[in-house]
N, C-alpha and C. Protein backbone atom coordinates (compact mmCIF):
# COMPACT_ATOMS: atom_id res chain seq x y z
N UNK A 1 8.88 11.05 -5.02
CA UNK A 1 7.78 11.25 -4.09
C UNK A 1 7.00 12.52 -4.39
N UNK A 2 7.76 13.45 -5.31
CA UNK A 2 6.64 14.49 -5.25
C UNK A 2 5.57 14.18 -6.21
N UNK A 3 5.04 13.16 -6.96
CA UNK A 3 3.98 12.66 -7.52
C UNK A 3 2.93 12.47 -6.40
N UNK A 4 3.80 12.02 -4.82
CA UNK A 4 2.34 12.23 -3.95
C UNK A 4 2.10 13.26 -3.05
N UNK A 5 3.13 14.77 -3.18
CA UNK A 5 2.91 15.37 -2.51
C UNK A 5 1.82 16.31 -2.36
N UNK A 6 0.88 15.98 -3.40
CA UNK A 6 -0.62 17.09 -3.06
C UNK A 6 -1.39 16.13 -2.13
N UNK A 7 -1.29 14.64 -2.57
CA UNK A 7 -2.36 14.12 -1.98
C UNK A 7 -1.79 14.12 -0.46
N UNK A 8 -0.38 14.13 0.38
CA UNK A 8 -0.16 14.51 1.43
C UNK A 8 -0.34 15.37 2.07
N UNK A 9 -0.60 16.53 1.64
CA UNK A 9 -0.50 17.87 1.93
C UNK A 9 -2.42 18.30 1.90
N UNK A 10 -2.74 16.70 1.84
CA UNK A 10 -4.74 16.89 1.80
C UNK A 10 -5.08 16.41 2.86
N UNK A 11 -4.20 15.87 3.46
CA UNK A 11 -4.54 14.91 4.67
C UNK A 11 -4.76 16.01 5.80
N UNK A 12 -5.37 16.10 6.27
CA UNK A 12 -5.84 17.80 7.41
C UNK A 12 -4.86 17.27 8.64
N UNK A 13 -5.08 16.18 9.38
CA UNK A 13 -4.52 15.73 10.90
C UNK A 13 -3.27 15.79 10.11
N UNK A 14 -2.41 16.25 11.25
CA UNK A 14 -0.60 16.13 11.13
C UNK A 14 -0.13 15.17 11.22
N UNK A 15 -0.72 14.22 12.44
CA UNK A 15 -0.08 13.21 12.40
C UNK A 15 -0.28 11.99 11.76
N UNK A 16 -1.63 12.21 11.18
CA UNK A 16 -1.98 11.18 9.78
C UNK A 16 -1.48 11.32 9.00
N UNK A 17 -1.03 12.87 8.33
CA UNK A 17 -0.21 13.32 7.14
C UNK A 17 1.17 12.79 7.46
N UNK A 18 1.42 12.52 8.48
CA UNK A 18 3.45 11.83 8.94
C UNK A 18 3.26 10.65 8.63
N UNK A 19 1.97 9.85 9.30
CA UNK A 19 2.35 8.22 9.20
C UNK A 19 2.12 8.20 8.02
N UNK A 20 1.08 8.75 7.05
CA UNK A 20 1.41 8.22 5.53
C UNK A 20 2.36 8.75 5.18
N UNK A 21 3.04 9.38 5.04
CA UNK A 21 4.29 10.13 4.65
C UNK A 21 5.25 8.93 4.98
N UNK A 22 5.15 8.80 6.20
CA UNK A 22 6.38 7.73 6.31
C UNK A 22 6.13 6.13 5.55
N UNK A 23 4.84 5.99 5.47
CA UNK A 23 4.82 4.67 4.90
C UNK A 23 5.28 5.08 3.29
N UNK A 24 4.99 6.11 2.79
CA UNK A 24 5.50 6.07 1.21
C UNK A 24 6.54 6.18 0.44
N UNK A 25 7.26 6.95 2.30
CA UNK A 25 8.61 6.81 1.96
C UNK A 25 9.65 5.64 2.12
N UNK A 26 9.01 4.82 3.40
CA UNK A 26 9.63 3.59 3.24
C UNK A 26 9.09 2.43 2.31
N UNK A 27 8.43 2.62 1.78
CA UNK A 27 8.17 1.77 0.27
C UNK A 27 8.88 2.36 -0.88
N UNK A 28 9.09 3.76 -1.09
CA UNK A 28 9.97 4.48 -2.36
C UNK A 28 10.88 3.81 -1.92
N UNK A 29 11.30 4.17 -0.51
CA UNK A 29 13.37 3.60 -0.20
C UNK A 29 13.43 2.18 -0.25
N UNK A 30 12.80 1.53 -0.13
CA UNK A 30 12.75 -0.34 0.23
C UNK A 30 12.67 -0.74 -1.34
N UNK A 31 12.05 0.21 -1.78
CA UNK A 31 11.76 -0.70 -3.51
C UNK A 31 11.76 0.97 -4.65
N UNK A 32 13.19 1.04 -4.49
CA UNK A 32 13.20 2.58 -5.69
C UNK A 32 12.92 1.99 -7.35
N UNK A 33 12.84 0.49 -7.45
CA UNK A 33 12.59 0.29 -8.94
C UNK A 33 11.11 0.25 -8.77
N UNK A 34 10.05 0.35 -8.31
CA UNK A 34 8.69 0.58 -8.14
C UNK A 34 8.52 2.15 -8.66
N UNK A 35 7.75 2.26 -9.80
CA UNK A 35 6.88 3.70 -10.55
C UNK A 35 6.23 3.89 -9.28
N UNK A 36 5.99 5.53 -9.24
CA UNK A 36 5.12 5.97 -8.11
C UNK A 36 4.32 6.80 -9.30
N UNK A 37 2.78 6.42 -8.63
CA UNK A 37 1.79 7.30 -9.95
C UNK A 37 0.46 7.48 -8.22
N UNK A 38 -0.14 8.18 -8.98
CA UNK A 38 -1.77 8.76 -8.34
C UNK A 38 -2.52 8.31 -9.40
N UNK A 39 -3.15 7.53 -9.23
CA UNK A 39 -4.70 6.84 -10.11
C UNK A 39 -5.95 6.87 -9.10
N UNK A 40 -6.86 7.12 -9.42
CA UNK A 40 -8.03 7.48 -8.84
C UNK A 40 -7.96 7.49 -7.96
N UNK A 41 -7.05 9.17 -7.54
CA UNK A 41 -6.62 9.92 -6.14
C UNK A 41 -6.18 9.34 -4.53
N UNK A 42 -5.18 8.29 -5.65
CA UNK A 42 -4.74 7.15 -4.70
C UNK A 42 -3.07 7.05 -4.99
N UNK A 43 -2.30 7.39 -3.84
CA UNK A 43 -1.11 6.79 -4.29
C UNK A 43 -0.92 5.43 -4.66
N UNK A 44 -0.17 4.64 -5.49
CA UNK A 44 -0.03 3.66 -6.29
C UNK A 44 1.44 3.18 -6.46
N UNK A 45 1.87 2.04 -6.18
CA UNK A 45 3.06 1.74 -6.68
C UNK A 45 3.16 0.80 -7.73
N UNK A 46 3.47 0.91 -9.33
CA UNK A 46 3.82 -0.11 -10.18
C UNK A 46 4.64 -0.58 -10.55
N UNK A 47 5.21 -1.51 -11.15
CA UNK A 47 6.10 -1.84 -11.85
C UNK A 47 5.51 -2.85 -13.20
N UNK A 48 6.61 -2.17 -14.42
CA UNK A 48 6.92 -2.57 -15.84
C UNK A 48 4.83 -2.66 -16.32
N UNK A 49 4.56 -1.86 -15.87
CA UNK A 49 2.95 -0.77 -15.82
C UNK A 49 1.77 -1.70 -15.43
N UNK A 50 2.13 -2.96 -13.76
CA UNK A 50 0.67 -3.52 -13.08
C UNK A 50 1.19 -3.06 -12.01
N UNK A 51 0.02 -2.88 -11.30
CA UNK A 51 -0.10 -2.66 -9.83
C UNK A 51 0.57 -3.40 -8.90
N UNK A 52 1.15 -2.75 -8.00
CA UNK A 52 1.96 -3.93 -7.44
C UNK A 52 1.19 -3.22 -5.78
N UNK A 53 0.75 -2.21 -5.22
CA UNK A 53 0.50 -1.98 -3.99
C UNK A 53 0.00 0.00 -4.17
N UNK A 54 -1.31 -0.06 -3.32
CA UNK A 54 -1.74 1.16 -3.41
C UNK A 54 -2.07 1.33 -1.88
N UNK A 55 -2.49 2.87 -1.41
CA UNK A 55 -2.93 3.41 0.05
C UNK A 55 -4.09 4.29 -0.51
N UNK A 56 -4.40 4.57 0.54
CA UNK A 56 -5.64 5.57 1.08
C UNK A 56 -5.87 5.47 2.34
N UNK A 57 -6.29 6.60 2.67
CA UNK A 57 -6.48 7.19 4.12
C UNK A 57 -8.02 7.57 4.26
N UNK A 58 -8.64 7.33 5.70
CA UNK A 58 -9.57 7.79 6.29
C UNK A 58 -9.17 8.13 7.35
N UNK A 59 -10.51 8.37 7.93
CA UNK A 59 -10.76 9.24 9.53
C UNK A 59 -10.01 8.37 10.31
N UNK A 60 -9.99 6.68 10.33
CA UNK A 60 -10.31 6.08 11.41
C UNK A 60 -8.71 5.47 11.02
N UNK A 61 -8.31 5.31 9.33
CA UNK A 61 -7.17 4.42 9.19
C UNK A 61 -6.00 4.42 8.03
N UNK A 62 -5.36 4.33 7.95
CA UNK A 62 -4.88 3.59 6.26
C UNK A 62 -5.06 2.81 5.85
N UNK A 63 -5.50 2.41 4.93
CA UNK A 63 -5.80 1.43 3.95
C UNK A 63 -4.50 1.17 2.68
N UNK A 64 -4.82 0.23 2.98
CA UNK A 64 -3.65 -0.52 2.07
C UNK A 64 -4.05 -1.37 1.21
N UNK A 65 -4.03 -1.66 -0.23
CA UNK A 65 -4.68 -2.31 -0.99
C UNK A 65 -3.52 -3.29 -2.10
N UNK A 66 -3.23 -4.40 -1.71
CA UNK A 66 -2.23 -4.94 -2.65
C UNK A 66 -3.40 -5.72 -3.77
N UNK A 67 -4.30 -6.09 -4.00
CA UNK A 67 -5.55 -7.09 -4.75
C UNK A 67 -5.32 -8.52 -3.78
N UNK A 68 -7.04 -9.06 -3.87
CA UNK A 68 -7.50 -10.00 -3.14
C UNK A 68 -6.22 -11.25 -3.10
N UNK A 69 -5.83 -11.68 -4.03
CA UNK A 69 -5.28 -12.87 -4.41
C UNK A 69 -3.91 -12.71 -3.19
N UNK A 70 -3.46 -11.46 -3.31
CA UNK A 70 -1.95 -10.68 -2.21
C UNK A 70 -2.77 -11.50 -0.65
N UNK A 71 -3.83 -10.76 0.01
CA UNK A 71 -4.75 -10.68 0.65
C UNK A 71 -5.30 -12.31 1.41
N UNK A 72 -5.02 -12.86 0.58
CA UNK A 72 -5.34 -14.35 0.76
C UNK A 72 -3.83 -15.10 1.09
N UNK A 73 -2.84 -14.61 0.59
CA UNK A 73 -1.86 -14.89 0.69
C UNK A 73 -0.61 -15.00 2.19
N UNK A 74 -1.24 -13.21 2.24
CA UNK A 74 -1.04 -12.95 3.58
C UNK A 74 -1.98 -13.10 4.83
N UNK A 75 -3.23 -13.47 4.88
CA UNK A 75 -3.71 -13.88 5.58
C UNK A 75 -3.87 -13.94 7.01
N UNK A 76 -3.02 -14.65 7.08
CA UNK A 76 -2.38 -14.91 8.41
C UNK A 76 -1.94 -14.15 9.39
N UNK A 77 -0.85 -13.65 8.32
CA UNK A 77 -0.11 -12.83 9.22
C UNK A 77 -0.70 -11.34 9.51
N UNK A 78 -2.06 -11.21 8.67
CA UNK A 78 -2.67 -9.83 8.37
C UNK A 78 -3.45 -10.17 10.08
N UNK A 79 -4.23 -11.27 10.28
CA UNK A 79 -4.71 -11.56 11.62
C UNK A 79 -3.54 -11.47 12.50
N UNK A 80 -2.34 -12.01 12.44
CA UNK A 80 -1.36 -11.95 13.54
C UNK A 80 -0.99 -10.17 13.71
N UNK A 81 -1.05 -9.29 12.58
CA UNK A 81 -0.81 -8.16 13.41
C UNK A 81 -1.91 -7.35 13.60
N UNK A 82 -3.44 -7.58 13.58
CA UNK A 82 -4.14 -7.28 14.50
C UNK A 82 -4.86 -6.35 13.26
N UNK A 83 -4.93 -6.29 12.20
CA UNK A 83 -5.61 -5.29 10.89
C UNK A 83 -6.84 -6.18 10.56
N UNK A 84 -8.14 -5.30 10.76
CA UNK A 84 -9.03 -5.55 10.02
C UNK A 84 -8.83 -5.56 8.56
N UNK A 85 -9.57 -6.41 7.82
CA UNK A 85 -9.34 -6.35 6.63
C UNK A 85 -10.36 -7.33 5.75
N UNK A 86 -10.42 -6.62 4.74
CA UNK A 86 -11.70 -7.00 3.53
C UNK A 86 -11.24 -8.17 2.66
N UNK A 87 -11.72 -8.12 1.58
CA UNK A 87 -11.21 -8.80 0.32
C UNK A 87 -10.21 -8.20 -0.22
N UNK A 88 -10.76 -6.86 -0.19
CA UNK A 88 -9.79 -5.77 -1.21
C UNK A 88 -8.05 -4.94 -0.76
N UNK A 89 -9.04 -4.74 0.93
CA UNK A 89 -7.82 -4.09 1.54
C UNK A 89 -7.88 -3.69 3.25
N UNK A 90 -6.13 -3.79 3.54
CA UNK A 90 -6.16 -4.03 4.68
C UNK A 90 -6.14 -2.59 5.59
N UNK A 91 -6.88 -2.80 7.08
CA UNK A 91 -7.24 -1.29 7.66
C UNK A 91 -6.19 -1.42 8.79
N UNK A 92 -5.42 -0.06 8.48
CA UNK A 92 -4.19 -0.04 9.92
C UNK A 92 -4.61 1.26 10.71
N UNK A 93 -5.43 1.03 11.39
CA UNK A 93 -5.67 2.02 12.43
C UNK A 93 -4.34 2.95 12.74
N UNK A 94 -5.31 4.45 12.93
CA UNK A 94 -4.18 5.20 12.83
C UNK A 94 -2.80 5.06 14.43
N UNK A 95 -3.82 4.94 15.36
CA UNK A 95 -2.74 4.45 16.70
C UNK A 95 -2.20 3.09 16.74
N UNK A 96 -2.01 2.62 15.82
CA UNK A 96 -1.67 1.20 15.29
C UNK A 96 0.15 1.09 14.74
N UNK A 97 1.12 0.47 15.54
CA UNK A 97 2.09 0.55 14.16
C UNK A 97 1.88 -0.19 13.18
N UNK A 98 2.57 0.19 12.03
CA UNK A 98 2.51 -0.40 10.79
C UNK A 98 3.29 -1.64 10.71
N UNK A 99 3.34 -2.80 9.92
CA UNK A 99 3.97 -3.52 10.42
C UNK A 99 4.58 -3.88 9.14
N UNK A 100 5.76 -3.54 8.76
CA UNK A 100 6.56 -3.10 7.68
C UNK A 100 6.90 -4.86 7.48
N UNK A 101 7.60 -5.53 7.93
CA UNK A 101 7.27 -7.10 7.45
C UNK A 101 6.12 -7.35 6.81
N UNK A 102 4.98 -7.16 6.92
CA UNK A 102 4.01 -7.60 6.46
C UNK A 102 4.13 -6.77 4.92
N UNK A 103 4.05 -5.32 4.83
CA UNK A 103 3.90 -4.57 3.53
C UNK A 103 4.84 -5.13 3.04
N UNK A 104 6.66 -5.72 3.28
CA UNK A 104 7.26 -6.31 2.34
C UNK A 104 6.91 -7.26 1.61
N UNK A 105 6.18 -8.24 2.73
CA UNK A 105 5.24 -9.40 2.08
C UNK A 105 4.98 -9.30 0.61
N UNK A 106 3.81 -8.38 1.21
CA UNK A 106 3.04 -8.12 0.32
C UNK A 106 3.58 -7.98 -1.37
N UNK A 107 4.33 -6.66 -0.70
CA UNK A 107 4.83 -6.16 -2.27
C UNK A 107 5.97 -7.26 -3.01
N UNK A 108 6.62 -7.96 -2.53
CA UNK A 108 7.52 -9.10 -2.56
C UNK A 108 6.10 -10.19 -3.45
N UNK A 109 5.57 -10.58 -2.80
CA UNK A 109 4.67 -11.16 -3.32
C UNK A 109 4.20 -10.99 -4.88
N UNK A 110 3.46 -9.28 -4.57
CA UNK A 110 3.16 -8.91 -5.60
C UNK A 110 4.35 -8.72 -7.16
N UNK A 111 5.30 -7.78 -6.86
CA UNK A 111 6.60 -8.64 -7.51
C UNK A 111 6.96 -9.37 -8.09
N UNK A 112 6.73 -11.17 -7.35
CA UNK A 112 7.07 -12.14 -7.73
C UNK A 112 5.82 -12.89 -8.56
N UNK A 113 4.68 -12.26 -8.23
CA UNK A 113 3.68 -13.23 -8.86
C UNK A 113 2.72 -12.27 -10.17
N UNK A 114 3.28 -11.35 -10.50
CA UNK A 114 3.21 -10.44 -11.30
C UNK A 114 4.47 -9.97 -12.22
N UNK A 115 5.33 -10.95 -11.76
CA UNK A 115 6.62 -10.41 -13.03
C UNK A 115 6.02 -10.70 -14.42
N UNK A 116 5.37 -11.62 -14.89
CA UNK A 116 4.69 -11.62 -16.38
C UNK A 116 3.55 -11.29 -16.69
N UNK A 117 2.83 -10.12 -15.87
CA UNK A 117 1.56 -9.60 -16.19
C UNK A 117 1.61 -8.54 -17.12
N UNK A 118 0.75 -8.74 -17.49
CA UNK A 118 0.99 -7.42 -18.65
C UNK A 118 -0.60 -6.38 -18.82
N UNK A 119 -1.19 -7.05 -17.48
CA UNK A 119 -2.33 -5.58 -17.35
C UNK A 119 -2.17 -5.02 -15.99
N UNK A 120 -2.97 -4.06 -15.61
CA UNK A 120 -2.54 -3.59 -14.63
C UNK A 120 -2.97 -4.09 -13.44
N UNK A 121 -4.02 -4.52 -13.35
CA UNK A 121 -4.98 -5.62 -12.57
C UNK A 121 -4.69 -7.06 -13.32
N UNK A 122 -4.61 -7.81 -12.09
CA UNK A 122 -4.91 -8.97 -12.28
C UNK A 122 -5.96 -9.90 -13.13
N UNK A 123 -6.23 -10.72 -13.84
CA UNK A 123 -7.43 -10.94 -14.72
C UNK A 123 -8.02 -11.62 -13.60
């Protein structure tokens, strides 16, 4: 985790700097064979070198970005816990809990439907 500790330590609100803190740590502990890297000042989680799940933070949220195809996948359940969300990526308001079923989804997903990729993005 200390690969993301500058970009934590940028976050100004305290208690924005905890909830991402805690989401990166329960993705390091839930999945320790996941690379942790910073790519365009974004924490990032990969494995065997594609993207498997990235964050970013604003004023209003976290953002969570697994790629569209994840996104379509989860769908559903992204409406059942109440997250706005794009093509690209999903918005968890900061007075919002996180809804850690769903990020397993995700990264489970990503995981399984990316074990033979060999770029870092999806084609």
């Amino acid at each position: 985790m200390e690969v993301f500790s500058e970009f934590i330590a940028g976050i100004d609100d305290p208690t924005h700097r905890e909830k991402t803190e805690e989401v990166l740590t329960w993705i390091k502990n839930k999945y320790s064979n996941l690379n942790t890297e910073m790519k365009w000042n974004q924490p990032m989680f990969t494995h065997h070198g594609t993207f498997i799940i990235g964050l970013s933070v604003s004023k209003k949220h976290i953002a969570v970005a697994p790629e569209s195809v994840t996104i379509t996948h989860v769908e559903e359940d992204i409406v059942k816990a109440g997250y706005d969300y794009t093509k690209e990526l999903i918005r968890i308001p900061w007075n919002a809990p996180v809804d850690y079923p769903l990020l397993e989804k995700m990264i489970e997903f990503n995981i399984w439907d990316k074990a033979n990729c060999t770029t870092f993005w999806r084609k």
